[in-house]
C-alpha atoms as a PDB file:
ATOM      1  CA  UNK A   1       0.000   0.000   0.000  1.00  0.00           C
ATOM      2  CA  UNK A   2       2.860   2.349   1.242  1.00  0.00           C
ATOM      3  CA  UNK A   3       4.419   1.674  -2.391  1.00  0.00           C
ATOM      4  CA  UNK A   4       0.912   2.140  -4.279  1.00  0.00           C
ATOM      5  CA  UNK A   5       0.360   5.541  -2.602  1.00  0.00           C
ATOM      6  CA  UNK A   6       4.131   6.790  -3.365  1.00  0.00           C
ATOM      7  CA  UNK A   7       3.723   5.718  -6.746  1.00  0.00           C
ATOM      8  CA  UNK A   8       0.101   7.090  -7.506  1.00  0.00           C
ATOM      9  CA  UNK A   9       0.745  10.507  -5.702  1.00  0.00           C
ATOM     10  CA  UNK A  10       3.764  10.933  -7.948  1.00  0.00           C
ATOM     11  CA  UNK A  11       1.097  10.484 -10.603  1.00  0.00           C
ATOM     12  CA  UNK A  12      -1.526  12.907  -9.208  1.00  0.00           C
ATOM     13  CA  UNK A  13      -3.578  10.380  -8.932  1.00  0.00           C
ATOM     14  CA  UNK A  14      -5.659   9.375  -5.279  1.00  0.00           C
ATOM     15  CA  UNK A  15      -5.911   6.281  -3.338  1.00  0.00           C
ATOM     16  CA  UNK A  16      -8.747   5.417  -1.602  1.00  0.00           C
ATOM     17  CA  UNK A  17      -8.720   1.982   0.352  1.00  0.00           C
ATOM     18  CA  UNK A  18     -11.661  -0.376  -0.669  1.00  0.00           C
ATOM     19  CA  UNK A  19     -12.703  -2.146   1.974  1.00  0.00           C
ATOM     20  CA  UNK A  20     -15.609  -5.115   2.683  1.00  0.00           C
ATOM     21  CA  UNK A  21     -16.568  -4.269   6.720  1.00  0.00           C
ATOM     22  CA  UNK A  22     -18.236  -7.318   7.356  1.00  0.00           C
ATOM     23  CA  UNK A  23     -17.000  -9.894   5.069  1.00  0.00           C
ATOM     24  CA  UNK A  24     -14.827 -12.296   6.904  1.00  0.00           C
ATOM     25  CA  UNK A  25     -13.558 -14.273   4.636  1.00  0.00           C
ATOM     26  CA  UNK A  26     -15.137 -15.510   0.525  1.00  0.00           C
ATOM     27  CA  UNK A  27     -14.078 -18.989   1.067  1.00  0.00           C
ATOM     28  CA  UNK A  28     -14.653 -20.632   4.605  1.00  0.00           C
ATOM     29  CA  UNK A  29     -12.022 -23.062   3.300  1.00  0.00           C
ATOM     30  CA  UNK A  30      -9.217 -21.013   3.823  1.00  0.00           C
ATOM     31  CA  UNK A  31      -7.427 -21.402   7.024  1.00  0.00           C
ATOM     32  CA  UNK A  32      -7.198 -18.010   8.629  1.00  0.00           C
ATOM     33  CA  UNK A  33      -4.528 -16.601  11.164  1.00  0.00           C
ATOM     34  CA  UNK A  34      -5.212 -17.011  15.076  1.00  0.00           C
ATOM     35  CA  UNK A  35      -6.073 -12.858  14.913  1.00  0.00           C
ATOM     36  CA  UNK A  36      -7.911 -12.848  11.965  1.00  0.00           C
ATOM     37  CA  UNK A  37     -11.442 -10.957  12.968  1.00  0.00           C
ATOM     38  CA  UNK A  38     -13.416 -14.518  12.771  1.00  0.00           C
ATOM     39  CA  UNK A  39     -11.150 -16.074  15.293  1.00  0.00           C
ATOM     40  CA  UNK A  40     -10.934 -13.485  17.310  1.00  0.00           C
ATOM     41  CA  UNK A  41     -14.844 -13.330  17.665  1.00  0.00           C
ATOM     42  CA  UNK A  42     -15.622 -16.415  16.480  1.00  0.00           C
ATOM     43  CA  UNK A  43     -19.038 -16.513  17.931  1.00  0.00           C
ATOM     44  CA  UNK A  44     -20.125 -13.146  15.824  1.00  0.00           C
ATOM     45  CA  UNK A  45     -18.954 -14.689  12.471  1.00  0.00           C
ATOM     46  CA  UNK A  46     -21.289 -17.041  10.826  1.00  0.00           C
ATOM     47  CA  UNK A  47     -21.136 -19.052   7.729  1.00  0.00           C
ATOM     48  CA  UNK A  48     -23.490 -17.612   5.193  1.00  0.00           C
ATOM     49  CA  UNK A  49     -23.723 -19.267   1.273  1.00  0.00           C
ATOM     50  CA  UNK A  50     -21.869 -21.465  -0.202  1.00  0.00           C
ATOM     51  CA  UNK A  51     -18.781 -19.892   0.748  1.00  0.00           C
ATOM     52  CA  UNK A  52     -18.826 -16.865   3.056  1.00  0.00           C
ATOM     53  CA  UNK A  53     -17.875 -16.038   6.349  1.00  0.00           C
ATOM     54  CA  UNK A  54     -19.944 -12.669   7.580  1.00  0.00           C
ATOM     55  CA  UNK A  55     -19.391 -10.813  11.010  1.00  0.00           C
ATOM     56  CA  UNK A  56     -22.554  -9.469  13.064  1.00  0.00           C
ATOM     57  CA  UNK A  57     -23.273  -5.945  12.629  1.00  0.00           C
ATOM     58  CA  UNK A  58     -25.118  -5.951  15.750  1.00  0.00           C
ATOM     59  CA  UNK A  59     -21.695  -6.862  18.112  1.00  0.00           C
ATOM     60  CA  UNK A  60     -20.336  -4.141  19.440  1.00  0.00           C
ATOM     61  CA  UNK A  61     -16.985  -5.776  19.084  1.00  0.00           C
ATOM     62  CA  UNK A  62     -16.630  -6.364  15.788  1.00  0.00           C
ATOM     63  CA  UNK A  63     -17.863  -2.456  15.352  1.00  0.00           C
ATOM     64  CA  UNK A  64     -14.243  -1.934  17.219  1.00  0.00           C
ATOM     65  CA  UNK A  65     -12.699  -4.059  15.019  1.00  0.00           C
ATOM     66  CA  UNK A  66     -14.236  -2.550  11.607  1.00  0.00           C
ATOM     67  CA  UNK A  67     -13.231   1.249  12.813  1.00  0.00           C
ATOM     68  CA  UNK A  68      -9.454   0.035  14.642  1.00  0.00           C
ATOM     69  CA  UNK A  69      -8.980  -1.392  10.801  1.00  0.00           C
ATOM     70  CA  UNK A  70      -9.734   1.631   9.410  1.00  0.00           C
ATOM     71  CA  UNK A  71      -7.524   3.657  11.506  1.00  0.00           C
ATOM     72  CA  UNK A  72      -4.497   1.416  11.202  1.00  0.00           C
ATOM     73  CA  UNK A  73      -4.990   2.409   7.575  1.00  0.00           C
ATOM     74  CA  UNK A  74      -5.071   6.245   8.179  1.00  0.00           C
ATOM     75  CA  UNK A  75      -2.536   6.807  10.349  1.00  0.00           C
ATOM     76  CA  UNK A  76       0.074   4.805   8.750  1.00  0.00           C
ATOM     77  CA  UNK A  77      -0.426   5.716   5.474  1.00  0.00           C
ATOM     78  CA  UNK A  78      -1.171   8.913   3.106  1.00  0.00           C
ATOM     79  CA  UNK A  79      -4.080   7.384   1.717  1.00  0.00           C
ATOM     80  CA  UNK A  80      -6.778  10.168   0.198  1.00  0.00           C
ATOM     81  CA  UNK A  81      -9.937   7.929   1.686  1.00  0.00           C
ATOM     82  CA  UNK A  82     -11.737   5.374   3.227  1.00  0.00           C
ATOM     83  CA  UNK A  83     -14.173   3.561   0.490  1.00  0.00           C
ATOM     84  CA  UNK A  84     -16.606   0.966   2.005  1.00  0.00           C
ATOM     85  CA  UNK A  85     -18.181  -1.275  -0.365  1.00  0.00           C
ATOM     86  CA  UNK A  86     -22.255  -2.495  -1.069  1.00  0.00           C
ATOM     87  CA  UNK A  87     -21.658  -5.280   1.612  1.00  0.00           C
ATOM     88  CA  UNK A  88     -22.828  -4.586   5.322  1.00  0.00           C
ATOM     89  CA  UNK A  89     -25.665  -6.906   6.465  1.00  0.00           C
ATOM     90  CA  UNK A  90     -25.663  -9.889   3.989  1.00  0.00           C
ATOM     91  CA  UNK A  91     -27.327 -10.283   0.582  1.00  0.00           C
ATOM     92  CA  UNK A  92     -30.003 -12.620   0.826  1.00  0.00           C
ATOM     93  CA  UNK A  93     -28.775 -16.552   0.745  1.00  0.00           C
ATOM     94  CA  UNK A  94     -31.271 -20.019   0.356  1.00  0.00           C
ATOM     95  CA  UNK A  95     -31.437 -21.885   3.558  1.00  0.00           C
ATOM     96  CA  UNK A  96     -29.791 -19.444   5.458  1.00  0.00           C
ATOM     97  CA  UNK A  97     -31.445 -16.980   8.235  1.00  0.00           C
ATOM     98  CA  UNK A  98     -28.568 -14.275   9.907  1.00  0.00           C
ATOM     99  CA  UNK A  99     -28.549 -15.618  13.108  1.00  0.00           C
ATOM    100  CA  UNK A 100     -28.488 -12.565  15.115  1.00  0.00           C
ATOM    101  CA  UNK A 101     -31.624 -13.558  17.308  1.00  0.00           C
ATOM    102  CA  UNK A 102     -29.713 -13.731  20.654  1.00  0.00           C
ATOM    103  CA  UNK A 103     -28.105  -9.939  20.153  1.00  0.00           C
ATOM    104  CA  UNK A 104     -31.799  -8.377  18.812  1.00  0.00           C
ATOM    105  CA  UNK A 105     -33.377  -9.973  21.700  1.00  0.00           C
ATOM    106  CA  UNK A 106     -30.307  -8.702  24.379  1.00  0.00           C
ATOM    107  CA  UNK A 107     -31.288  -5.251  23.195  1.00  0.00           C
ATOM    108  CA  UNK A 108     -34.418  -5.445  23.661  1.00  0.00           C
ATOM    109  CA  UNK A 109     -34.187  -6.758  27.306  1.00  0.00           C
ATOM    110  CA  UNK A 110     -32.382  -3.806  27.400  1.00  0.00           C
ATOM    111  CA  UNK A 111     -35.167  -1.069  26.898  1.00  0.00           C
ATOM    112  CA  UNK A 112     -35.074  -1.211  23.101  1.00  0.00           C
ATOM    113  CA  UNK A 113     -38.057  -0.746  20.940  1.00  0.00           C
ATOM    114  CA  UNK A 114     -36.858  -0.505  17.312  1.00  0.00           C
ATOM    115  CA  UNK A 115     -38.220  -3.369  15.080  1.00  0.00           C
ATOM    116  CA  UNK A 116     -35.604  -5.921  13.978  1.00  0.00           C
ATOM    117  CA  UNK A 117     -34.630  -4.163  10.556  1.00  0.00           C
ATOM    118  CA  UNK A 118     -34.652  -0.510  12.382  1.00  0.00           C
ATOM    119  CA  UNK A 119     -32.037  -2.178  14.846  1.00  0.00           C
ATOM    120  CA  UNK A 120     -30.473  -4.004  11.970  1.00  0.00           C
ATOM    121  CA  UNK A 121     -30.001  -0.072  10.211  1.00  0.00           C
ATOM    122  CA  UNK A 122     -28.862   1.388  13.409  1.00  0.00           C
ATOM    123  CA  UNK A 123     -26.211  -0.618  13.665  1.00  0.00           C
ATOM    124  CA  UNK A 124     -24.541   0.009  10.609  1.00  0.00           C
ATOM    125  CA  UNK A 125     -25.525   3.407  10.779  1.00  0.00           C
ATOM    126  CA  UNK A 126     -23.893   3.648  14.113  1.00  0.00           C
ATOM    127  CA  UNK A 127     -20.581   1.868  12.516  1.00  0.00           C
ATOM    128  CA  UNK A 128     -20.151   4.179   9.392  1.00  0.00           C
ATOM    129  CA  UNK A 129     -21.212   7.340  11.776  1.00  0.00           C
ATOM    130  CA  UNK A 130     -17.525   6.376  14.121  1.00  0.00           C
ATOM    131  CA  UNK A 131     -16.020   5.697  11.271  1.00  0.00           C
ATOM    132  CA  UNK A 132     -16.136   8.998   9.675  1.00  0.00           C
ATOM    133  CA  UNK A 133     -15.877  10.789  12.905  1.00  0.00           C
ATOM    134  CA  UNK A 134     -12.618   8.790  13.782  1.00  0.00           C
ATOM    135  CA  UNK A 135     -11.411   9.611  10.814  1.00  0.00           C
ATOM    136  CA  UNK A 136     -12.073  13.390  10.583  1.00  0.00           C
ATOM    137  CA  UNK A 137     -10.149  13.532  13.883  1.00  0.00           C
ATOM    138  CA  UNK A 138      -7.101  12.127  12.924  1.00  0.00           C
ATOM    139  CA  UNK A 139      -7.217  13.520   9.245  1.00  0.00           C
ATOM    140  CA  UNK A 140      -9.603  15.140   8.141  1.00  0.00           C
ATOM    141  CA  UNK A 141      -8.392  16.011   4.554  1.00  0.00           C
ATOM    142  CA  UNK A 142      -8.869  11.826   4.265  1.00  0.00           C
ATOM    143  CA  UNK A 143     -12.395  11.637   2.684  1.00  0.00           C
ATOM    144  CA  UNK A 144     -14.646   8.901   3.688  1.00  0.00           C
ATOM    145  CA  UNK A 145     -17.275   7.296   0.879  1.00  0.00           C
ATOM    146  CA  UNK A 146     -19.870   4.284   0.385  1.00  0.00           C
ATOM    147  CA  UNK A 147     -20.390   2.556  -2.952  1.00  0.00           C
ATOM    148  CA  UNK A 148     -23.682   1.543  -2.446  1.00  0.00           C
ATOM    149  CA  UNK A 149     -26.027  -0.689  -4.138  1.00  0.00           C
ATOM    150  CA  UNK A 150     -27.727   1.418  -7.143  1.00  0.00           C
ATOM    151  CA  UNK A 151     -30.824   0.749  -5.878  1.00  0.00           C
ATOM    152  CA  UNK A 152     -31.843   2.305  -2.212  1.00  0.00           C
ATOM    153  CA  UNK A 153     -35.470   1.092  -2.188  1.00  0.00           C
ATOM    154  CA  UNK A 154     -37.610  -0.360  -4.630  1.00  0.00           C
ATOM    155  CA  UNK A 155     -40.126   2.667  -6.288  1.00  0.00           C
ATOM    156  CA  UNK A 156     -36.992   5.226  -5.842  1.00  0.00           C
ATOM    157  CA  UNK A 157     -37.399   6.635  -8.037  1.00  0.00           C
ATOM    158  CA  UNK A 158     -41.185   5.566  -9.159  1.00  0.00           C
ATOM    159  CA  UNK A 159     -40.116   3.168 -12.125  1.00  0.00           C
ATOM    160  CA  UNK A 160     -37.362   1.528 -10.256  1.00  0.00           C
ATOM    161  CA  UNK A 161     -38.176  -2.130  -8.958  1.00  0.00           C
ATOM    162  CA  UNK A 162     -35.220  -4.377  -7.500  1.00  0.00           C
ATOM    163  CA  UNK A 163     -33.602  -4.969  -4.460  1.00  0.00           C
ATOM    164  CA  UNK A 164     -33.437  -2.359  -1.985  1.00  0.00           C
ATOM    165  CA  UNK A 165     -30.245  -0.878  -0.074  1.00  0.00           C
ATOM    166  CA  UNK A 166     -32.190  -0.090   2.740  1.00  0.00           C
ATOM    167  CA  UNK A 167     -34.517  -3.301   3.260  1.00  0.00           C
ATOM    168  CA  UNK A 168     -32.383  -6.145   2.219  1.00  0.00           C
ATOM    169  CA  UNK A 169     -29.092  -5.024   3.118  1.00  0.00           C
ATOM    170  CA  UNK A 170     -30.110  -3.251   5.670  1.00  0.00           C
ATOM    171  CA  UNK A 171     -28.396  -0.070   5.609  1.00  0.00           C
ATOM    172  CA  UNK A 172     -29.441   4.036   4.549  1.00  0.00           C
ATOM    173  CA  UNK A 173     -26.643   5.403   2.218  1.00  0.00           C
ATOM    174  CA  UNK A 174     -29.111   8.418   1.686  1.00  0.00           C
ATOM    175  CA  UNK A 175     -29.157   9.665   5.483  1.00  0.00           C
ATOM    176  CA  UNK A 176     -25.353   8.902   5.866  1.00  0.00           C
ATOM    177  CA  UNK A 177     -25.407  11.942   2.861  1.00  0.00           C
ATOM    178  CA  UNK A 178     -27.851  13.850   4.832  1.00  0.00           C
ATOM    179  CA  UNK A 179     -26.425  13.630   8.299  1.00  0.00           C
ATOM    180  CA  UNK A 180     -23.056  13.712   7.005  1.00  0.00           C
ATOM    181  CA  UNK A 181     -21.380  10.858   8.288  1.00  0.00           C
ATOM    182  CA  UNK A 182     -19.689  10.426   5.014  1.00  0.00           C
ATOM    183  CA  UNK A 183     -18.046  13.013   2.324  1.00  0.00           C
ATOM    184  CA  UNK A 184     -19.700  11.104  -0.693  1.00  0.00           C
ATOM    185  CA  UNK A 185     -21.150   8.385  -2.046  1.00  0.00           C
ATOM    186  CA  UNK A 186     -20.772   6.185  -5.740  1.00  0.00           C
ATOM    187  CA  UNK A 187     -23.668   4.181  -6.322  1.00  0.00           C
ATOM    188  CA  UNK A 188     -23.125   0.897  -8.417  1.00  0.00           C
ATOM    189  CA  UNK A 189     -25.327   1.925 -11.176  1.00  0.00           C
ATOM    190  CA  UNK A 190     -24.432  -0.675 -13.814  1.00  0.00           C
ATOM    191  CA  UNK A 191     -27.672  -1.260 -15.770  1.00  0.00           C
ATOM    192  CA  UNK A 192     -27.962  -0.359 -19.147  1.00  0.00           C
ATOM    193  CA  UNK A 193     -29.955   3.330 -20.301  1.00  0.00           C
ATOM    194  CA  UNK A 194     -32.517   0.860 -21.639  1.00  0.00           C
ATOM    195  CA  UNK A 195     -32.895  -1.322 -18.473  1.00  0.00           C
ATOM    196  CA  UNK A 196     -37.113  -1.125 -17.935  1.00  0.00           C
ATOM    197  CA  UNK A 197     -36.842  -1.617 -14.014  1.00  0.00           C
ATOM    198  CA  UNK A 198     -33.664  -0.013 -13.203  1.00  0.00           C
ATOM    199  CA  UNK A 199     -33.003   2.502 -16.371  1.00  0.00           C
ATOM    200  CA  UNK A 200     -29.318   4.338 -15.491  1.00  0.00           C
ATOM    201  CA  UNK A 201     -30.351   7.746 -16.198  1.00  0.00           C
ATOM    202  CA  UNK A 202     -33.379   7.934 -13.790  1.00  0.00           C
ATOM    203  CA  UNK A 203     -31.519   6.450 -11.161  1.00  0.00           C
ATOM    204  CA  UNK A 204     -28.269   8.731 -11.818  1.00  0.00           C
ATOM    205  CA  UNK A 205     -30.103  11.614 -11.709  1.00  0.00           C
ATOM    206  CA  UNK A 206     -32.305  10.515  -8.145  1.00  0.00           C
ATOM    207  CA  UNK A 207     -29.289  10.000  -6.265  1.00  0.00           C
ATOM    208  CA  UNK A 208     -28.035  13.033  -7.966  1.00  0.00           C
ATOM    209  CA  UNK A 209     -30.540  15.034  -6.142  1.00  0.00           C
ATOM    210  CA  UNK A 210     -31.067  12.748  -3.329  1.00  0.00           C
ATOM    211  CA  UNK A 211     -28.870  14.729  -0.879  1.00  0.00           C
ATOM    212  CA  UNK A 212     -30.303  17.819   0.524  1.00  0.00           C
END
């Protein structure tokens, strides 16, 4: 990384670190180190698909993890930002249900009253909120951004139809814009101009004005 940044400054050209925050691992065959985030917190990381490892959202340890990550990054290196992927609570997988029963019902012992997918949102909302505040405070010409799916709910705008940001993956690009919690976002917008239920332009120009 230290070499990619020396080389692409020279260039005038930015680095921004891509990152997956939950994504443990893409193959659960590969045998990870003893502080790799799913053996550190084993009991948060759960095998989703044919293949993936995810970490819980809703643990407030791997939260610590995701933004300690992120500011090993920053401080030791002259990157220009933070980019977070699509990825924070799974996409959909058959015959698998996030098991994250035992945390939802812990908060809600604990005075809580937001539905399941409101506590799923805050979470991640909570996550990508310390994360740009860490990073501010440390460096706060480092910009912070979100790639998110191009879609952030179905009927957004009205002749959009497809999987939602916000209800499947459980997270609100749009009010991380509004609130500020990060300096910009890129939706994945990679449907053709003649796509019926997700047509590029429509969608380009809503999240285009979808900020305040």
């Amino acid at each position: 990384l230290d070499f990619l940044v020396t080389e692409a400054h020279a260039r005038s050209i930015e680095v921004h670190a891509w990152l997956n925050p939950y994504r443990a691992l893409v193959n659960r065959n590969i045998s990870a180190l003893f502080n790799h985030v799913s053996r550190r917190f084993p009991q948060y990381a759960y095998p989703w698909g044919d293949s993936l490892l995810w970490m819980d959202p809703g643990a407030e340890q791997v939260r610590h993890h995701i933004i300690s990550v992120v500011m090993d990054i920053v401080s030791r290196y002259d990157v220009d930002g933070i980019h977070f992927d699509d990825y924070f609570y799974p996409w959909p997988a058959t015959g698998y249900t996030f098991p994250d029963e035992p945390l939802y019902q812990a908060y809600l012992a604990g005075g809580g009253t937001l539905s399941k997918a409101d506590w799923r949102r805050r979470n991640v909302d909570e996550m990508v909120r310390l994360v740009g505040e860490a990073i501010a405070g440390v460096k706060p010409h480092v910009r912070f951004g979100v790639g998110p799916f191009g879609i952030w709910k179905s009927g957004q705008p009205p002749e959009v139809t497809g999987t939602s940001q916000y209800d499947v993956l459980y997270s609100d690009p749009k009010k991380w814009i509004e609130e500020g919690y990060v300096d910009y976002i890129a939706p994945q917008l990679y449907w053709l101009t003649t796509s019926s239920g997700q047509p590029y332009e429509p969608l380009l120009n809503w999240w285009a004005m979808a900020p305040p």
